[in-house]
Structure formats: C-alpha cells, structure tokens
N, C-alpha and C. Protein backbone atom coordinates (compact mmCIF):
# COMPACT_ATOMS: atom_id res chain seq x y z
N UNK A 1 -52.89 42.84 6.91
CA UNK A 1 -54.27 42.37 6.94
C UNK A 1 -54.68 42.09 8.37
N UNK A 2 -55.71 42.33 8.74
CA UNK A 2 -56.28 42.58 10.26
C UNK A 2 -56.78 41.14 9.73
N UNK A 3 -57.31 40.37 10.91
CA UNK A 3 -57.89 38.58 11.36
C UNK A 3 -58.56 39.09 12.36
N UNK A 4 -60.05 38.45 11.66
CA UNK A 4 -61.09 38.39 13.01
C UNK A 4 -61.68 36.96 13.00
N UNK A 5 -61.63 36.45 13.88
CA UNK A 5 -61.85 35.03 14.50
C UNK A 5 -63.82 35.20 15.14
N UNK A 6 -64.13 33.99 14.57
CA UNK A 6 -65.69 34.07 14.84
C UNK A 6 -65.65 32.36 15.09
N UNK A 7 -66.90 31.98 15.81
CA UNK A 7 -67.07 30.62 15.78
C UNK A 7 -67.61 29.72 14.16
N UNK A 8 -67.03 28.74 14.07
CA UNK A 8 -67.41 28.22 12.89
C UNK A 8 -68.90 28.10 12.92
N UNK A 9 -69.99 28.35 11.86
CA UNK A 9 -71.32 28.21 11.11
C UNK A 9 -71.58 27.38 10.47
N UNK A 10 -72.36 27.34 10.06
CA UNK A 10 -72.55 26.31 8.77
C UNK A 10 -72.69 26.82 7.39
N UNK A 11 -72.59 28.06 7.44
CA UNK A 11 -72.04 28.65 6.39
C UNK A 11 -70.73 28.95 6.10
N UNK A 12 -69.93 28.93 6.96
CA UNK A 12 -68.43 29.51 6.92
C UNK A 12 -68.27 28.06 6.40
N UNK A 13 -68.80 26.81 7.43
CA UNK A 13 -68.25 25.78 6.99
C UNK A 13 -68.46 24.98 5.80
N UNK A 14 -69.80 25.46 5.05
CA UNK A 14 -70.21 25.01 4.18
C UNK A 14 -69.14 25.70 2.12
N UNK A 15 -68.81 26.67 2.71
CA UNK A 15 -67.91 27.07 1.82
C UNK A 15 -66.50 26.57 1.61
N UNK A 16 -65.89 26.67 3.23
CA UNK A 16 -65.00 26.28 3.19
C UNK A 16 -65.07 24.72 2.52
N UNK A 17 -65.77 23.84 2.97
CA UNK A 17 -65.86 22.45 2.50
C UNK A 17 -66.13 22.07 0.95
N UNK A 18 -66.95 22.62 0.57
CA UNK A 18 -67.55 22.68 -0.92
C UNK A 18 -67.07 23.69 -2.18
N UNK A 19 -66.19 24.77 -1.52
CA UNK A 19 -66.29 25.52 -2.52
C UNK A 19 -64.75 26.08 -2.51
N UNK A 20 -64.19 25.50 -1.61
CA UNK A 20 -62.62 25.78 -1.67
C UNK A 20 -61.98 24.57 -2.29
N UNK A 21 -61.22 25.00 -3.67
CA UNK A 21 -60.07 24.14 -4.43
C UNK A 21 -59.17 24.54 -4.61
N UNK A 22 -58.29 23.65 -4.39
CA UNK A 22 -56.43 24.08 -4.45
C UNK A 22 -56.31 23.61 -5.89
N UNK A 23 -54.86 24.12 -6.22
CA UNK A 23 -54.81 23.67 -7.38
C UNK A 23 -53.30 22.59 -7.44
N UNK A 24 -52.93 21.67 -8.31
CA UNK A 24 -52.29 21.11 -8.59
C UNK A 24 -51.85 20.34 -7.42
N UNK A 25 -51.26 19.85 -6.46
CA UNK A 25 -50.99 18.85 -5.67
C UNK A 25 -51.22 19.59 -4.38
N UNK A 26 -51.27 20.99 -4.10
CA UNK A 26 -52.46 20.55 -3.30
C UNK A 26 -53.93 20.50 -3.14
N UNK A 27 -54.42 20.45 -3.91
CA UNK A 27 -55.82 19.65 -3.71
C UNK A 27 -55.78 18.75 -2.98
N UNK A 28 -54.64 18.17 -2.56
CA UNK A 28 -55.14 17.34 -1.70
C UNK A 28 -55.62 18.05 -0.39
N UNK A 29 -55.62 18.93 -0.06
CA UNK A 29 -56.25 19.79 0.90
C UNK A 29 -57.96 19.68 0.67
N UNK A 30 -58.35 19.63 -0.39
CA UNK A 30 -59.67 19.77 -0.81
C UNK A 30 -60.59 19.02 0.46
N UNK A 31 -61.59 19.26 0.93
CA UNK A 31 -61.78 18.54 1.67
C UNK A 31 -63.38 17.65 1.23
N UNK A 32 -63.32 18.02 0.23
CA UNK A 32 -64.53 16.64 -0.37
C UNK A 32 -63.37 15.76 -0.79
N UNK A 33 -62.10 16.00 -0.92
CA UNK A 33 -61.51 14.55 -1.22
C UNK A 33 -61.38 13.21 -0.18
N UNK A 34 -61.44 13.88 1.25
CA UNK A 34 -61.43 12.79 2.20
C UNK A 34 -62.85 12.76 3.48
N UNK A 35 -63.91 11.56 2.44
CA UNK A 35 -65.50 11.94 3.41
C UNK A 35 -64.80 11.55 4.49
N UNK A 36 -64.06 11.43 5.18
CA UNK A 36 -64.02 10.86 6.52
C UNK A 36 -64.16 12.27 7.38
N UNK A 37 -62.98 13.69 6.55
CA UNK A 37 -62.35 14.49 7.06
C UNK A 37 -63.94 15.14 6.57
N UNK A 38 -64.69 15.38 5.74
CA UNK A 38 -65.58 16.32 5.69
C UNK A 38 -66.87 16.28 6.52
N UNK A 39 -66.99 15.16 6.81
CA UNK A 39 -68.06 14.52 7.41
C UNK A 39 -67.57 15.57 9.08
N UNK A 40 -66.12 15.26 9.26
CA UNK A 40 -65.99 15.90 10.59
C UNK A 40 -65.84 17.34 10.63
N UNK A 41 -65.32 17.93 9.55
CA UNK A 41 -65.63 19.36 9.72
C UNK A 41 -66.89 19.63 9.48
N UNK A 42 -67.64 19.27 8.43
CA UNK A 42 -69.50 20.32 8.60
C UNK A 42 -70.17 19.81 9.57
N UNK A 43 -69.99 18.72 10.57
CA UNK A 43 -70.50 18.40 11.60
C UNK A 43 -70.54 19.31 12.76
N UNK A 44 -71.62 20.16 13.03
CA UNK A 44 -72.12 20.92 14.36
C UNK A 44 -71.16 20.88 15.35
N UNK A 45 -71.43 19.74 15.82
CA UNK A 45 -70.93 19.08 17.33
C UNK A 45 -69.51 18.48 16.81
N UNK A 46 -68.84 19.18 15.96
CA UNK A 46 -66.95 19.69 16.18
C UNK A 46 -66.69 21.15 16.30
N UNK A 47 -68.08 21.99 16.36
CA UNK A 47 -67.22 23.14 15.47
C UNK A 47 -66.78 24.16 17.33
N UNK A 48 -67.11 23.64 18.15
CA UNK A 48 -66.51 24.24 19.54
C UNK A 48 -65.05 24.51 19.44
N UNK A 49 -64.39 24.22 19.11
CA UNK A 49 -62.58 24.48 18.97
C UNK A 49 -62.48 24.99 17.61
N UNK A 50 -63.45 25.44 16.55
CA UNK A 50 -63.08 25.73 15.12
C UNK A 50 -63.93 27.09 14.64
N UNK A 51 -62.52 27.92 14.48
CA UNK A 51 -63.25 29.31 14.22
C UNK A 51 -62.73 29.76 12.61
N UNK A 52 -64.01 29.95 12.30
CA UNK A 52 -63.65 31.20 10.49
C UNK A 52 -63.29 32.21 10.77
N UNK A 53 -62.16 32.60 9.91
CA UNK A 53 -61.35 33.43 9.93
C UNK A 53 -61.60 34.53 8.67
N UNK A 54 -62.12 35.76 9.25
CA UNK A 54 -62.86 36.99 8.05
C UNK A 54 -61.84 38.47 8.36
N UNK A 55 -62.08 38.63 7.23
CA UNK A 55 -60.97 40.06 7.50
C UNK A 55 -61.64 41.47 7.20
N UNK A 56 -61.26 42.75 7.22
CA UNK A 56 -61.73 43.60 7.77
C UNK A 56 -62.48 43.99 6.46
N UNK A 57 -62.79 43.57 5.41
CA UNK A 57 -63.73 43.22 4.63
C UNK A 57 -64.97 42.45 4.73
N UNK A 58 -65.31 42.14 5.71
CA UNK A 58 -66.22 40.72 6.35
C UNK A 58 -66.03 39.61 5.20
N UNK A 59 -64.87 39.34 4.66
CA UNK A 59 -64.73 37.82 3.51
C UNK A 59 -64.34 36.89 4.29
N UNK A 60 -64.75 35.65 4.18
CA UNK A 60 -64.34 34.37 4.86
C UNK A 60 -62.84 34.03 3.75
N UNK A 61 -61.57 34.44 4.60
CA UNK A 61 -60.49 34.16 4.42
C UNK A 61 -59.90 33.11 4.86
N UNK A 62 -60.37 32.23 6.16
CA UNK A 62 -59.42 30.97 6.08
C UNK A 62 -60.22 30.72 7.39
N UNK A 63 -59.61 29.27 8.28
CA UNK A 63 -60.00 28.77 9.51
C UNK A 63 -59.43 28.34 10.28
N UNK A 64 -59.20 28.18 11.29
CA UNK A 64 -58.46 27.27 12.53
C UNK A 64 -59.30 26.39 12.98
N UNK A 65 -57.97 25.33 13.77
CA UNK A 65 -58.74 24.40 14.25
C UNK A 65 -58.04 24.22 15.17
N UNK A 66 -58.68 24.05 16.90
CA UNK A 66 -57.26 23.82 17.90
C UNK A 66 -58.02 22.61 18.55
N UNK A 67 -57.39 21.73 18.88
CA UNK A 67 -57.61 20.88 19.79
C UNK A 67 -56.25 20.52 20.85
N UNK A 68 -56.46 19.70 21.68
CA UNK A 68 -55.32 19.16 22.51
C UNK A 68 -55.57 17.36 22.78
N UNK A 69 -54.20 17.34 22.98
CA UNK A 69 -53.72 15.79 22.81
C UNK A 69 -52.62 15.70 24.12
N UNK A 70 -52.91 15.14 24.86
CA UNK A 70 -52.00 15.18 26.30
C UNK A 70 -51.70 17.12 27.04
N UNK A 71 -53.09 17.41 26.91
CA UNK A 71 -52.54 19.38 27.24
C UNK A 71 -52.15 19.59 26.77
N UNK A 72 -51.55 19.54 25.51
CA UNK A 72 -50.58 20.22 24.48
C UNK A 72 -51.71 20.59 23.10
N UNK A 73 -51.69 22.01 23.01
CA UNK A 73 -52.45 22.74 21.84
C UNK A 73 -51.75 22.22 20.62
N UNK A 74 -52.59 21.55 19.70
CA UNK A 74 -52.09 21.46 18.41
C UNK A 74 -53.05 21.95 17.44
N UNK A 75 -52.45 22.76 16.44
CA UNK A 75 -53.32 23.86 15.42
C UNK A 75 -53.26 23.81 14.10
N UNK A 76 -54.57 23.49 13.67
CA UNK A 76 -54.98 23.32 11.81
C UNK A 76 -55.45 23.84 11.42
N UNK A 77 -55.46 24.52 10.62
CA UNK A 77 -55.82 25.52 9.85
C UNK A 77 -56.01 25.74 8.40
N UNK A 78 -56.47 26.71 7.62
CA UNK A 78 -56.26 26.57 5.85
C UNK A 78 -56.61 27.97 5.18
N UNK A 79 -56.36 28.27 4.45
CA UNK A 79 -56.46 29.81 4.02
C UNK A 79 -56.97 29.61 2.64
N UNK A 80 -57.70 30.73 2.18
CA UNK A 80 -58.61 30.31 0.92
C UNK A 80 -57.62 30.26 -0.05
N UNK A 81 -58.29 29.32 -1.10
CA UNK A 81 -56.87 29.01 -1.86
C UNK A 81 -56.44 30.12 -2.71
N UNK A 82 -57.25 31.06 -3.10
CA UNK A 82 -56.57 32.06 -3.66
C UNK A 82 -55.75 32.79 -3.17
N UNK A 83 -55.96 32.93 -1.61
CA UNK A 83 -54.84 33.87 -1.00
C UNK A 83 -53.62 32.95 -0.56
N UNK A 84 -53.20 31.72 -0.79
CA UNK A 84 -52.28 31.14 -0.69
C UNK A 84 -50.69 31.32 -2.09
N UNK A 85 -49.72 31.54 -1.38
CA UNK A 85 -48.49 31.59 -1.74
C UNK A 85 -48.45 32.92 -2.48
N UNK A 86 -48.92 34.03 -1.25
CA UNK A 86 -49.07 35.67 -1.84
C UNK A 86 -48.47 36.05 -0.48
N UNK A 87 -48.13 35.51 0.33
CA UNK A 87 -46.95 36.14 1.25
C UNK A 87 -47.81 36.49 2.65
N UNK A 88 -48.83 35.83 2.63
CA UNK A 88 -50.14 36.16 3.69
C UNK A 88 -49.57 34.73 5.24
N UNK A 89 -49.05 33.54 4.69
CA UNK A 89 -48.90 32.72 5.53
C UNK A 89 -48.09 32.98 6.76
N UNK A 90 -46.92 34.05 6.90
CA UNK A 90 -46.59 33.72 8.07
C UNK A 90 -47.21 34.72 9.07
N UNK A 91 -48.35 35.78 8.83
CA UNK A 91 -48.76 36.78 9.30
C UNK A 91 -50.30 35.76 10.25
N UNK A 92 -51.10 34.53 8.98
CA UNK A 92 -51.85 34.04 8.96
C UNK A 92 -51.72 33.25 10.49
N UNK A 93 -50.42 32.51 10.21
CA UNK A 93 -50.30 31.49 11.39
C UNK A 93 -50.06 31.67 12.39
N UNK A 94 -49.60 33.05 12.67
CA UNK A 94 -49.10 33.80 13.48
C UNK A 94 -50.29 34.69 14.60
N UNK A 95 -51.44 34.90 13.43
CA UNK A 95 -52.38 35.47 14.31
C UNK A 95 -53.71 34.55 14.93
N UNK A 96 -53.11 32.82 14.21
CA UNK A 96 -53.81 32.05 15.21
C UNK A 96 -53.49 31.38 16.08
N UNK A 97 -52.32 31.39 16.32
CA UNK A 97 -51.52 30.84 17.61
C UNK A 97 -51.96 32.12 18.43
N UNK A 98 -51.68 33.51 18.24
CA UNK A 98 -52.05 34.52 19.54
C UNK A 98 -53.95 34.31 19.80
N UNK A 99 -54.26 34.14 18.72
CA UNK A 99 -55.83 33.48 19.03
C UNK A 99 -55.88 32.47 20.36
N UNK A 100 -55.01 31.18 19.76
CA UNK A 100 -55.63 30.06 20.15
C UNK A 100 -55.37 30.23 22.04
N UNK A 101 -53.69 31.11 22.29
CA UNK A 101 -53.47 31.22 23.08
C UNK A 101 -54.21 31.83 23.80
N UNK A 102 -54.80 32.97 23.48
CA UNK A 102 -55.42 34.03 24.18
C UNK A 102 -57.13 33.48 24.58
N UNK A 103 -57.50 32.69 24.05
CA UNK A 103 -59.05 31.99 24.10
C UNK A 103 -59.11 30.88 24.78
N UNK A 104 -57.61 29.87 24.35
CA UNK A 104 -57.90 28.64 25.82
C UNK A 104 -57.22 29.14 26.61
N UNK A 105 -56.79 30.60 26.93
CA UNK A 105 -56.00 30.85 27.84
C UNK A 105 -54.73 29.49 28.54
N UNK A 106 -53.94 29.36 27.56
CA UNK A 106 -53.22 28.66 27.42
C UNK A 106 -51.68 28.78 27.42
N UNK A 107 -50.86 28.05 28.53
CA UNK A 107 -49.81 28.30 29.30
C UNK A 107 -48.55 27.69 29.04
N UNK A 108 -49.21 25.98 28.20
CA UNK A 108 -47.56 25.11 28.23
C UNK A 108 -46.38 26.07 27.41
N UNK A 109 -45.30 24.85 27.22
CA UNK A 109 -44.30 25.98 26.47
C UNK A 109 -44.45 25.52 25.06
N UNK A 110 -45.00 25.08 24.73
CA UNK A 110 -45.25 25.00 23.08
C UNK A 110 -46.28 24.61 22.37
N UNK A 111 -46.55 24.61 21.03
CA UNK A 111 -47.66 24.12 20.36
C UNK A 111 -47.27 23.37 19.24
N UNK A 112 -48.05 22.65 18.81
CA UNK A 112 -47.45 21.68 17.99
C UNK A 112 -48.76 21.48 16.59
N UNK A 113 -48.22 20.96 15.51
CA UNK A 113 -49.06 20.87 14.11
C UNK A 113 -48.48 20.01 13.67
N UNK A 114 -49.34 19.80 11.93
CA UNK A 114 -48.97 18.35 11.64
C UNK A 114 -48.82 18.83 10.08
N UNK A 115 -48.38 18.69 9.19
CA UNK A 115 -48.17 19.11 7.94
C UNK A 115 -47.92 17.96 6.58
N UNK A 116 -48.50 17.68 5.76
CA UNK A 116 -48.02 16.65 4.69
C UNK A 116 -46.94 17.09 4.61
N UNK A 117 -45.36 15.85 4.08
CA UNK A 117 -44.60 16.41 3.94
C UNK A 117 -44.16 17.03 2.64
N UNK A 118 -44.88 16.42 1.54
CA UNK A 118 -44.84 16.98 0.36
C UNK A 118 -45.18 18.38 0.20
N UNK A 119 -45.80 19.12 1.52
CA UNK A 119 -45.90 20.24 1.35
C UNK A 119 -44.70 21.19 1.78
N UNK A 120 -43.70 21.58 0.89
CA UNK A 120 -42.54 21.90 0.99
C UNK A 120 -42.40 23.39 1.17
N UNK A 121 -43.48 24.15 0.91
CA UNK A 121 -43.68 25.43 0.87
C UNK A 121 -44.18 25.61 2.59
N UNK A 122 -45.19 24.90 2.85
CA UNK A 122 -45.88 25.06 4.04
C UNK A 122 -44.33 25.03 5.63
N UNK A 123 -43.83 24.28 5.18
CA UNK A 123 -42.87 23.28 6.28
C UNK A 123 -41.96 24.45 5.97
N UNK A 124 -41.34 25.31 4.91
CA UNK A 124 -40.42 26.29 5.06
C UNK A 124 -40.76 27.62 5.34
N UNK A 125 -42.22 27.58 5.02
CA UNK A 125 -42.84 28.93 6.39
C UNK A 125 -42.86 28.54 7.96
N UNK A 126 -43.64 27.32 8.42
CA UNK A 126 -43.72 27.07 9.68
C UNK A 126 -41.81 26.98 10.44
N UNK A 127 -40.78 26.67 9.69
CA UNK A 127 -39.77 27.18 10.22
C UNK A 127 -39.25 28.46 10.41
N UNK A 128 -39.03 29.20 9.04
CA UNK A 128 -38.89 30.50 9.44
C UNK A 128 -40.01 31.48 10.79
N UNK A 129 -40.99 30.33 10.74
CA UNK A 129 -41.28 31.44 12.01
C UNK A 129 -41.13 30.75 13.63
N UNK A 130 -40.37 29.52 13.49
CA UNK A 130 -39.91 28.97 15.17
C UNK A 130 -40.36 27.46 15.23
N UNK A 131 -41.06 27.16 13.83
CA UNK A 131 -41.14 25.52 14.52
C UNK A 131 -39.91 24.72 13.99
N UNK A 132 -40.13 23.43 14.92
CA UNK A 132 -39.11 22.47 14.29
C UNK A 132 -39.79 21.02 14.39
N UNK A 133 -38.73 20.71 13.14
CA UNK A 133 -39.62 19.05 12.84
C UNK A 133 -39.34 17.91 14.38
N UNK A 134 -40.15 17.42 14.60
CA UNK A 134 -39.94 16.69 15.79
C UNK A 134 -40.25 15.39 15.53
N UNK A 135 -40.84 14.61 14.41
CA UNK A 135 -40.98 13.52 14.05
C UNK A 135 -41.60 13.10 12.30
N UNK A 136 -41.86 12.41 12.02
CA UNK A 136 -42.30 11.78 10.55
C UNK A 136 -43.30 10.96 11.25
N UNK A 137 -44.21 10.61 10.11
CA UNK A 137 -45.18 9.09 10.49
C UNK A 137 -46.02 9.66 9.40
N UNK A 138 -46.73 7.95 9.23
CA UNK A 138 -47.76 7.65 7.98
C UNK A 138 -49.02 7.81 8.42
N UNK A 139 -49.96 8.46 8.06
CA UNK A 139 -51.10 8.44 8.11
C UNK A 139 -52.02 8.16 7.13
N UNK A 140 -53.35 7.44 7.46
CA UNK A 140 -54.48 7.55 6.54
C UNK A 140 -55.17 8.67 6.26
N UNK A 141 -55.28 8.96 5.15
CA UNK A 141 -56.10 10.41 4.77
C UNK A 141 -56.38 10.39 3.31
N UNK A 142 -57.28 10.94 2.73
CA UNK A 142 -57.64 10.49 0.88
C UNK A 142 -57.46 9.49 0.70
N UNK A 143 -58.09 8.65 1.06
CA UNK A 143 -58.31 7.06 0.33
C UNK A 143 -56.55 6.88 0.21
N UNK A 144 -55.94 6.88 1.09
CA UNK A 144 -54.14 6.33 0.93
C UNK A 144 -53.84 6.83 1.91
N UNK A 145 -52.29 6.15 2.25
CA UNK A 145 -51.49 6.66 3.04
C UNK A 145 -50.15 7.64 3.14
N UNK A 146 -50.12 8.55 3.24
CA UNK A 146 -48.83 9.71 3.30
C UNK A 146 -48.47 9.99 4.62
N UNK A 147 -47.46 10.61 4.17
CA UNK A 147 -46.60 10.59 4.96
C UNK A 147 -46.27 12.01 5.29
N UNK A 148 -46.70 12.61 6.97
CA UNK A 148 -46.69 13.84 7.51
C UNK A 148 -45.64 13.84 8.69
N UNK A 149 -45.36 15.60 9.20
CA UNK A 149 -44.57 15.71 9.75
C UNK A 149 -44.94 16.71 10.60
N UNK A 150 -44.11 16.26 12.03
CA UNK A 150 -45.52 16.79 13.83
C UNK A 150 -44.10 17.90 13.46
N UNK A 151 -44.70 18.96 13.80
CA UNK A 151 -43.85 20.08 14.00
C UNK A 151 -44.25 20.66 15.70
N UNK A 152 -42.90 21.39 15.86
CA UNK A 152 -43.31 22.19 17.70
C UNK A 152 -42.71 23.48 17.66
N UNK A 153 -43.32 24.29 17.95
CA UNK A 153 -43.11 25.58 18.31
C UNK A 153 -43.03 26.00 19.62
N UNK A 154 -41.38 26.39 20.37
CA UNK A 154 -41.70 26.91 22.16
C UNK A 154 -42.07 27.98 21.60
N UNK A 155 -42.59 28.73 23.22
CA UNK A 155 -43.30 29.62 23.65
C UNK A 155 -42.88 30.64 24.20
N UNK A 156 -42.33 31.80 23.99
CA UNK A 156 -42.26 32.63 24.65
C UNK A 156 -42.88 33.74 25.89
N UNK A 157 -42.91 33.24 27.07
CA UNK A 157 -43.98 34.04 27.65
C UNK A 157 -43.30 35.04 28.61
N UNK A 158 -43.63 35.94 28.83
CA UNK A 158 -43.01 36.93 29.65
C UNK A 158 -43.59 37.49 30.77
C-alpha cells in the first residue's frame, strides 16, 4: 500500500474524530471518549505537526502526529479501525517515521512514542520493527488513569 501524507483539515479531522470506532477494548482509542484529547485534535491551531494519511485510492486511511519534547521527535498516530490487525501496521509506522524524518528534516539518533500498555498487539509490532521499552508511567486520559509505555527507536543514518 503506497501512504500519502497531506496536512490535517477539518475534514480529515472531523472523521477521524467522530466517525472512527474501535471495537472491544480498544475503543479506548475512540477519541470522543476523552473531550480533553478531542477538543485538541479538531482544533485548527494543532493541526501544524498533524498530517492525514490517504492512499492511492484518495481514502482517509489513518494520521500522524509528531511533536518534540527536549529535540527528540515523538510520533502518534492511528489507522482506521477497519484496517487495523490486517497486517498493514508495521508498513504503516514505518512510512511515518520516513515522513516525519524527511519533513522536520530531522537528525537525532532516535524517536520515541507512547503506547497504552494493555495494548499488547501494538507494543509487539513497535518491537519487531526496532523499538524498545524505555520506561512505564500513569497517565490521565478517559476520565481515569492507565498505565502507558515510552518506547525508543535508534536511527540509522548513513
């Protein structure tokens, strides 16, 4: 599957927010479940670091999100829920790290993400393709607190 990266809209974002549901535990991905988190994605003035992700079909297939925290790129992302756990994820994550790299023209030696840890599927793709767990911690998110895990990926540059 070819990935074409566009700046987030308010249509890309308005789907993604409203009209994407996971099913069974993760829904918690849903993002009308946490107004804190929706309020900040359909908001305009975030969507500079956040691009929809359409494929050579023009369908809105999924999104990134890069920001940085001490110069260090860290990357969020989500894929429509139907195309999730069809063998699309490590191709997915893969072609937004060469994104994120190639657009902030970006040099350190690694990148780093954050993952629920109950997501047990997610955390055994992001290894098979080079990250490793580098810490635990609790966060607020859906009206409660869980418990996620900072992953890091080095960099190969040549």
């Amino acid at each position: 599957m070819k990935y074409n990266f566009r700046k987030m809209n308010e249509s890309y974002a308005d789907e993604i927010a409203y009209k994407w549901k996971y099913k069974g535990k993760y829904s918690f991905y849903d993002m009308t479940d946490d107004p804190e988190d929706l309020e900040e994605f359909i908001n305009p003035n975030n969507w500079e670091n956040k691009f929809a992700v359409i494929n050579e079909d023009n369908e809105l297939i999924g999104f990134y999100s890069y920001y940085f925290k001490d110069e260090v790129m860290w990357i969020g992302f989500g894929l429509r829920p139907d195309l999730t756990g069809k063998g699309l994820g490590a191709s997915f994550v893969k072609a937004g790290i060469e994104y994120g790299l190639y657009n902030f023209s970006y040099s350190k030696d690694h990148i780093m993400l954050a993952v629920a840890k109950f997501n047990k599927r997610a955390i055994k793709l992001y290894k098979k393709i080079g990250f490793e767990t580098t810490k635990e911690y609790d966060q607020k998110t859906n009206g409660g607190i869980y418990r996620f895990v900072a992953m890091k990926k080095r960099l190969n540059f040549y």
